[in-house]
PDB file of N, CA and C in Angstrom:
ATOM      1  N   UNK A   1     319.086  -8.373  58.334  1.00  0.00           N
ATOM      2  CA  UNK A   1     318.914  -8.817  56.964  1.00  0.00           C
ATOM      3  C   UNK A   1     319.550  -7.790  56.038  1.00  0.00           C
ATOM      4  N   UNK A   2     320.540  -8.092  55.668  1.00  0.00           N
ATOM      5  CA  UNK A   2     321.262  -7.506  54.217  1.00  0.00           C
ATOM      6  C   UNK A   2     321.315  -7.877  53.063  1.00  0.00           C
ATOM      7  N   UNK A   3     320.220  -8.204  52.608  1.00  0.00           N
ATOM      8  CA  UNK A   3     320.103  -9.171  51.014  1.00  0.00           C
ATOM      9  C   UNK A   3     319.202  -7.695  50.680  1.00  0.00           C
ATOM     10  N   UNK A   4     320.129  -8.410  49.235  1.00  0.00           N
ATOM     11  CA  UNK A   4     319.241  -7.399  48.079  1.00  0.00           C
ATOM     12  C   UNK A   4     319.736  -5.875  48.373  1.00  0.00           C
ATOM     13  N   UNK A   5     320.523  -5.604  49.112  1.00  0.00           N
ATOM     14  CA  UNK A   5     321.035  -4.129  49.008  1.00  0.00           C
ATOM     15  C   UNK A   5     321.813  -3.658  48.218  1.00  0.00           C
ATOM     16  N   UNK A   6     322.268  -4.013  47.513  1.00  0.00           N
ATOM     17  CA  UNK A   6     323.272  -3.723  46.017  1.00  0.00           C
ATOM     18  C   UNK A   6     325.182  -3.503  47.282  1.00  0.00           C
ATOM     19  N   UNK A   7     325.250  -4.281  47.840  1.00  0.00           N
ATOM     20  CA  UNK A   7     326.100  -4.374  48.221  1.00  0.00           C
ATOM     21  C   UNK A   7     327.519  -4.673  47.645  1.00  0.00           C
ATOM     22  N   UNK A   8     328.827  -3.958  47.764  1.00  0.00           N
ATOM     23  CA  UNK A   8     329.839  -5.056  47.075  1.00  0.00           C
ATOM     24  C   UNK A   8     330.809  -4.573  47.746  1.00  0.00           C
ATOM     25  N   UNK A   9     332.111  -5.257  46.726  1.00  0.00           N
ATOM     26  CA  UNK A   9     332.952  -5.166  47.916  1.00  0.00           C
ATOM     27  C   UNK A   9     333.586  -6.652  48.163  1.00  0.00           C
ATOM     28  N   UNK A  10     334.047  -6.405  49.480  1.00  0.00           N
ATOM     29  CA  UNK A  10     334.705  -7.712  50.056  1.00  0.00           C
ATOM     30  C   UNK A  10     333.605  -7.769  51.234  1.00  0.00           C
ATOM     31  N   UNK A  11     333.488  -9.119  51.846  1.00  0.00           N
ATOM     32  CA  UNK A  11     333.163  -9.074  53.159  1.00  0.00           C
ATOM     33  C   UNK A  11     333.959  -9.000  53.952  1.00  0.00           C
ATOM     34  N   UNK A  12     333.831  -7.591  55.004  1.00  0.00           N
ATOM     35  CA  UNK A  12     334.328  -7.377  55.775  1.00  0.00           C
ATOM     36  C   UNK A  12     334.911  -8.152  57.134  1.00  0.00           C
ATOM     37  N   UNK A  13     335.891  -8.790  57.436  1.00  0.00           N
ATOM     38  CA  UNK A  13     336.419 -10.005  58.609  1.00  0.00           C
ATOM     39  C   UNK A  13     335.884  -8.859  60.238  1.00  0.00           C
ATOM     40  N   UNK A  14     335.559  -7.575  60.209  1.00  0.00           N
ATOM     41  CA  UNK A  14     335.126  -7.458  61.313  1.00  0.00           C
ATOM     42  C   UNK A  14     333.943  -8.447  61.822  1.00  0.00           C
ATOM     43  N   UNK A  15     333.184  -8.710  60.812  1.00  0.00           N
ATOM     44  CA  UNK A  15     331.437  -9.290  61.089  1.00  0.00           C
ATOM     45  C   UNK A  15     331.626 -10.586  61.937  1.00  0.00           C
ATOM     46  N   UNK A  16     333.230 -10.812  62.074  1.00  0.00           N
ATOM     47  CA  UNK A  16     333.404 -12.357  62.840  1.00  0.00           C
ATOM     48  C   UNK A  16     333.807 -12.239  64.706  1.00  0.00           C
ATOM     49  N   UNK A  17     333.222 -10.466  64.849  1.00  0.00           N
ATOM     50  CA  UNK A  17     333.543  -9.849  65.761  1.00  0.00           C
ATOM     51  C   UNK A  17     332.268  -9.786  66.386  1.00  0.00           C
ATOM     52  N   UNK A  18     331.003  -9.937  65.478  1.00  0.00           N
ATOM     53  CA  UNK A  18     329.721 -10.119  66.010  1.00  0.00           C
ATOM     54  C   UNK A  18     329.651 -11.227  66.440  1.00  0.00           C
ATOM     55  N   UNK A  19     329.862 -11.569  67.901  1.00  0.00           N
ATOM     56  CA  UNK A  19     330.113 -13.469  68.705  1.00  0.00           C
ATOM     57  C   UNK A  19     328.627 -13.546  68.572  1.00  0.00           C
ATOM     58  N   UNK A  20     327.424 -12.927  68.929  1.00  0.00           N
ATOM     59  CA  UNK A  20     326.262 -13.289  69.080  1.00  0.00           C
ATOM     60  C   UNK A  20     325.725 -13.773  68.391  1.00  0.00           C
ATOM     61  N   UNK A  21     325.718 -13.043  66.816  1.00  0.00           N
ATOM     62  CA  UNK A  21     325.051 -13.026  65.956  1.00  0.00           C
ATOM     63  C   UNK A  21     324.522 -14.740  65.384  1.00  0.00           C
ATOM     64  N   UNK A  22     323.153 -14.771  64.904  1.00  0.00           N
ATOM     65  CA  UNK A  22     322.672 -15.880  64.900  1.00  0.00           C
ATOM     66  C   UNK A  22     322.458 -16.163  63.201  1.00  0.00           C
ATOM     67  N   UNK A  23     322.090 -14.791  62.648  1.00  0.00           N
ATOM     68  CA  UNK A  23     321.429 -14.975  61.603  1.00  0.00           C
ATOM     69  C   UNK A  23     322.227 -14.534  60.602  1.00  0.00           C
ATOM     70  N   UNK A  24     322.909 -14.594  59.406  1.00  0.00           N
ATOM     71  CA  UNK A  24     323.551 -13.377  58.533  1.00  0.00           C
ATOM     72  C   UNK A  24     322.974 -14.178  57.166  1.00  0.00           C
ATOM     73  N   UNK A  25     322.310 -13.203  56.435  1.00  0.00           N
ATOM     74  CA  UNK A  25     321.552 -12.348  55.609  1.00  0.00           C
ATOM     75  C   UNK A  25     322.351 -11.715  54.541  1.00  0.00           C
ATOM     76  N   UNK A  26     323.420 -12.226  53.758  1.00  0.00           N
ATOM     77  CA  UNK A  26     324.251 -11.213  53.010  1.00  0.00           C
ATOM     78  C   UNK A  26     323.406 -11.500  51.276  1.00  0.00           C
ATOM     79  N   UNK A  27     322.578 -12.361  50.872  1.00  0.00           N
ATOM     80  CA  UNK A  27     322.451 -13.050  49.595  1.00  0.00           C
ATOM     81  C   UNK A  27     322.026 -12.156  48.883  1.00  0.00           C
ATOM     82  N   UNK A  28     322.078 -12.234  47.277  1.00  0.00           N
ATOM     83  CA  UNK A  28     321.684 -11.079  46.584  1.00  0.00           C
ATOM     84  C   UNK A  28     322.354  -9.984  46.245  1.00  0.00           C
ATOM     85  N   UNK A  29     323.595  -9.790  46.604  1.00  0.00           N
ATOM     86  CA  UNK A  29     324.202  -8.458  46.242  1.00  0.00           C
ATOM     87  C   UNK A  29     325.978  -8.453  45.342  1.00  0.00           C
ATOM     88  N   UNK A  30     326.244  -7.619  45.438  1.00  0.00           N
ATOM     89  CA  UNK A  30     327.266  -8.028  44.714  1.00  0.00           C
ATOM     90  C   UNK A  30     328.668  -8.385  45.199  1.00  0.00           C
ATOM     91  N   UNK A  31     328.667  -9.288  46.407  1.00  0.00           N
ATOM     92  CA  UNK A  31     329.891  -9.148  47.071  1.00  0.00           C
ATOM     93  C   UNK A  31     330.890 -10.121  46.309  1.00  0.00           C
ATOM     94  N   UNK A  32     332.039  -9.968  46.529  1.00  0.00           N
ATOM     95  CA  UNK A  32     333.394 -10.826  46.023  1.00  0.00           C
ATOM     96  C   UNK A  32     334.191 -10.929  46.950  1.00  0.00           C
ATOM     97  N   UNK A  33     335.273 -11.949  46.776  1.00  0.00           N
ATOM     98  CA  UNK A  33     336.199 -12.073  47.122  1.00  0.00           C
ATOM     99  C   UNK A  33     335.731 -13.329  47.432  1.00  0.00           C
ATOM    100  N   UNK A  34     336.298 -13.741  49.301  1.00  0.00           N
ATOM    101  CA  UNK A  34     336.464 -15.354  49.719  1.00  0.00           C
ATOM    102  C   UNK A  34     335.373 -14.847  51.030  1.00  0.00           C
ATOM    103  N   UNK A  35     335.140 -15.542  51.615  1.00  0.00           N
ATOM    104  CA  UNK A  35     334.754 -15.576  53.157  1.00  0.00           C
ATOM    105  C   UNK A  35     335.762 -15.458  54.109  1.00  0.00           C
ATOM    106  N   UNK A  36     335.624 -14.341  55.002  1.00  0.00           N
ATOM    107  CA  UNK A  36     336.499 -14.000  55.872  1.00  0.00           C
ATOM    108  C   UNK A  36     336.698 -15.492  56.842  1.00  0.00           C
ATOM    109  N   UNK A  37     337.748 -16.030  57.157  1.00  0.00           N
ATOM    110  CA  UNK A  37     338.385 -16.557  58.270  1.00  0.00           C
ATOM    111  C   UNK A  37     337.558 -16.608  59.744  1.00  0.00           C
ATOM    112  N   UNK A  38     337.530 -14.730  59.675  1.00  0.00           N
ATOM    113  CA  UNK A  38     336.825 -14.480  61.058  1.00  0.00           C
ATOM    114  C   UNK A  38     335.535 -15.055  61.069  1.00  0.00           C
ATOM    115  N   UNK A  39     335.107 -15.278  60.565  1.00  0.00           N
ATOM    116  CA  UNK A  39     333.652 -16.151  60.530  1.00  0.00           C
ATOM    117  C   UNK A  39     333.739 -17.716  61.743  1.00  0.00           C
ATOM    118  N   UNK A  40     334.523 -18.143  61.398  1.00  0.00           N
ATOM    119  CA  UNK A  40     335.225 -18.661  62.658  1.00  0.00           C
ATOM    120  C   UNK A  40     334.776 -18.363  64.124  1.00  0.00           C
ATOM    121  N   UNK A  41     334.938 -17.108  64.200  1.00  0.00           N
ATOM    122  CA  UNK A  41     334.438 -16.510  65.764  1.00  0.00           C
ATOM    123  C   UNK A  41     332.807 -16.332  65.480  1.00  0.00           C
ATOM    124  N   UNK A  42     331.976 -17.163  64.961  1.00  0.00           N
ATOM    125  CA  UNK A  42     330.651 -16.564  64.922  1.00  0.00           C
ATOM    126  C   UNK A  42     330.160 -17.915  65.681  1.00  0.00           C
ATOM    127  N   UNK A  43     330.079 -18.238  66.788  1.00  0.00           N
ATOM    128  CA  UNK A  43     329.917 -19.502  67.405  1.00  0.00           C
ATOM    129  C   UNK A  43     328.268 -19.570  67.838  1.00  0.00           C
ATOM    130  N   UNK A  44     327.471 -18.145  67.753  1.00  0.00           N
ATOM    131  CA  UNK A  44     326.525 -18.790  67.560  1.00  0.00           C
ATOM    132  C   UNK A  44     325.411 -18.524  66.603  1.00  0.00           C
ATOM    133  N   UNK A  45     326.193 -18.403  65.288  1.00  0.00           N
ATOM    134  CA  UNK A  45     325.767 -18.633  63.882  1.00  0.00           C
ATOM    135  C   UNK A  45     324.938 -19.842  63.740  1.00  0.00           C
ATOM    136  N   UNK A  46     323.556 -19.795  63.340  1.00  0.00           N
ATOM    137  CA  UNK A  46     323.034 -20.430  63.071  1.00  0.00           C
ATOM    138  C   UNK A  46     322.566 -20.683  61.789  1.00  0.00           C
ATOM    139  N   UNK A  47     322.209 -19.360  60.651  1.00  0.00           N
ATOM    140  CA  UNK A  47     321.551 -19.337  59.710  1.00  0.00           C
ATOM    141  C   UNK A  47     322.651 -18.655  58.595  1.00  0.00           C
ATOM    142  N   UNK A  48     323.212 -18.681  57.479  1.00  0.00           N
ATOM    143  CA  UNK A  48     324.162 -18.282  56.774  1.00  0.00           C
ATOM    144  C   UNK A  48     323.683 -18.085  55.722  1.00  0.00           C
ATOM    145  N   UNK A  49     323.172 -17.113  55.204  1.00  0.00           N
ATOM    146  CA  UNK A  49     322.871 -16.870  53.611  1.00  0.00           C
ATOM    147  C   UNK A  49     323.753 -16.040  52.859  1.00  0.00           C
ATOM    148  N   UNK A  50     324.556 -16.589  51.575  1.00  0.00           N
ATOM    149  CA  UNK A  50     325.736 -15.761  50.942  1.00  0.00           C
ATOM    150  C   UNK A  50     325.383 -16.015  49.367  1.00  0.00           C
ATOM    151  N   UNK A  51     324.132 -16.726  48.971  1.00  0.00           N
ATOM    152  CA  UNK A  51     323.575 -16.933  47.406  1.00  0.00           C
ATOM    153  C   UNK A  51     323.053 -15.565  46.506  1.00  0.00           C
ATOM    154  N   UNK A  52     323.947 -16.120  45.306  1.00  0.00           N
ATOM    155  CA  UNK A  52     323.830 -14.887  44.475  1.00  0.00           C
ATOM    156  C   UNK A  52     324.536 -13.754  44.551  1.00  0.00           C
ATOM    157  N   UNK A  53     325.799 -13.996  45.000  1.00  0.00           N
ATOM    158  CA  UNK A  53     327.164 -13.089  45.105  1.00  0.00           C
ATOM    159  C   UNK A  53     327.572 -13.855  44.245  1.00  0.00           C
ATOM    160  N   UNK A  54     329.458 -13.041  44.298  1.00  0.00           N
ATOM    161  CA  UNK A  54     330.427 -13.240  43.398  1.00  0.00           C
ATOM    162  C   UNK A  54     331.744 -13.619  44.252  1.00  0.00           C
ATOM    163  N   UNK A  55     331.327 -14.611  44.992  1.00  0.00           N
ATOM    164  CA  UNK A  55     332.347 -15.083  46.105  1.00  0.00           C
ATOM    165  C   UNK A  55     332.854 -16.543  45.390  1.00  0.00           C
ATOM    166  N   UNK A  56     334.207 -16.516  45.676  1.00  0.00           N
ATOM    167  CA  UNK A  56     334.846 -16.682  45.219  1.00  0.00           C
ATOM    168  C   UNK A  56     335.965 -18.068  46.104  1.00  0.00           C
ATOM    169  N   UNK A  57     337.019 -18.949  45.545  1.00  0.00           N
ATOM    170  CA  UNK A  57     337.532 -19.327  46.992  1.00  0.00           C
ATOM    171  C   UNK A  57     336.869 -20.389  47.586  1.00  0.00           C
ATOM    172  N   UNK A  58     337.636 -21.567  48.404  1.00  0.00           N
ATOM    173  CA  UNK A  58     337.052 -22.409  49.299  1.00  0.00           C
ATOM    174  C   UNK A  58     336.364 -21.857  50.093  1.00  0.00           C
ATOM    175  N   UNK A  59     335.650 -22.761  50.787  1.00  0.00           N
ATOM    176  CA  UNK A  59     334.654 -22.572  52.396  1.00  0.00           C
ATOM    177  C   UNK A  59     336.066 -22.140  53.107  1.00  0.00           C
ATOM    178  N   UNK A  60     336.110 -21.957  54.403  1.00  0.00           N
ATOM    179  CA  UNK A  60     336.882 -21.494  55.513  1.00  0.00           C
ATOM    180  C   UNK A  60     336.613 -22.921  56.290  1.00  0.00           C
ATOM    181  N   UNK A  61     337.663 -23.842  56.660  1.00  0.00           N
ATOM    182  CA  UNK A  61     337.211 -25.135  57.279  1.00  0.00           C
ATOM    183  C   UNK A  61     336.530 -24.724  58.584  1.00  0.00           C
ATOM    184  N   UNK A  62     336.528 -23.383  59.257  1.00  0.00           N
ATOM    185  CA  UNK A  62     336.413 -22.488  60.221  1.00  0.00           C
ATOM    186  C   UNK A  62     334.867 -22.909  60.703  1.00  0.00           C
ATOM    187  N   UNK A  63     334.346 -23.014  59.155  1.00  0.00           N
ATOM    188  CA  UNK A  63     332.506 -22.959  59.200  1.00  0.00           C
ATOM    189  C   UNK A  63     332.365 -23.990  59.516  1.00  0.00           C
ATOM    190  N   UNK A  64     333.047 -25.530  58.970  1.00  0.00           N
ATOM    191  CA  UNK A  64     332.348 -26.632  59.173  1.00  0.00           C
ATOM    192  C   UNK A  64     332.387 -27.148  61.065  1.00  0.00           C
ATOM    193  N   UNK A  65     333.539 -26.087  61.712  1.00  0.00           N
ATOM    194  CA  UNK A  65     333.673 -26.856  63.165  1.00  0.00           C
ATOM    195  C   UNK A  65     332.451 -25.777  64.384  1.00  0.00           C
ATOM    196  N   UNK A  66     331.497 -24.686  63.339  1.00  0.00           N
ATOM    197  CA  UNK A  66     330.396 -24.231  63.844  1.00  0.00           C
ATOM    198  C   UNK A  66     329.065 -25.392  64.492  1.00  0.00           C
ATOM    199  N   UNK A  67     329.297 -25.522  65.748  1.00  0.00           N
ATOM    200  CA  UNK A  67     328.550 -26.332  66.085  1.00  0.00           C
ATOM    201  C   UNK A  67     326.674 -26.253  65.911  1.00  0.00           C
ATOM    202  N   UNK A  68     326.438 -24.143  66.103  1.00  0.00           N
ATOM    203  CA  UNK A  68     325.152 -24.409  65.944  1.00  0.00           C
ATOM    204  C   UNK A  68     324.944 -23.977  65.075  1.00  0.00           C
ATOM    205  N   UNK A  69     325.704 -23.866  63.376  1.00  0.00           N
ATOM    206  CA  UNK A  69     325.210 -23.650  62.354  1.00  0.00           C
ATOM    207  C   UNK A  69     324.655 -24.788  61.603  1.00  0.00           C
ATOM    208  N   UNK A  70     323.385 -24.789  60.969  1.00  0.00           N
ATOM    209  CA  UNK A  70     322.752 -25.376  60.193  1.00  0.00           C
ATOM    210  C   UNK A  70     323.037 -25.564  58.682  1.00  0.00           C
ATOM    211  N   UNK A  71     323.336 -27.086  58.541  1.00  0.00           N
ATOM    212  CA  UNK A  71     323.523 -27.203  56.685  1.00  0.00           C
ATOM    213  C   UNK A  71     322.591 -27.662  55.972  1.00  0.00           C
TER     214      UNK A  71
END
């Protein structure tokens, strides 16, 4: 869980290097830019929180072919 940490910045495209990861927790802080691409490789992403940033930019069509992410 990374919400609410006064975060900013870009999101980093390594985090699409975490294959496991189920949960990401970014909401609340001050991030910008777009959503990394690499998000793509998060196949078993389930839970996505990015509310209350300064993101910017389409979705990544990357997210919608996530089979076990939840909308």
């Amino acid at each position: 869980d990374l919400s609410s940490r006064d975060l900013g910045g870009r999101i980093p495209a390594e985090i699409g290097n975490l294959t496991h990861l189920r949960l990401l927790d970014l909401s609340e802080n001050k991030l910008r830019g777009s959503i990394p691409k690499s998000f793509g490789n998060l196949s078993q992403l389930r839970f996505l929180y990015l509310r209350d940033n300064f993101l910017e930019g389409p979705m990544p069509p990357c997210l919608g072919e996530l089979k076990s992410l939840e909308l």
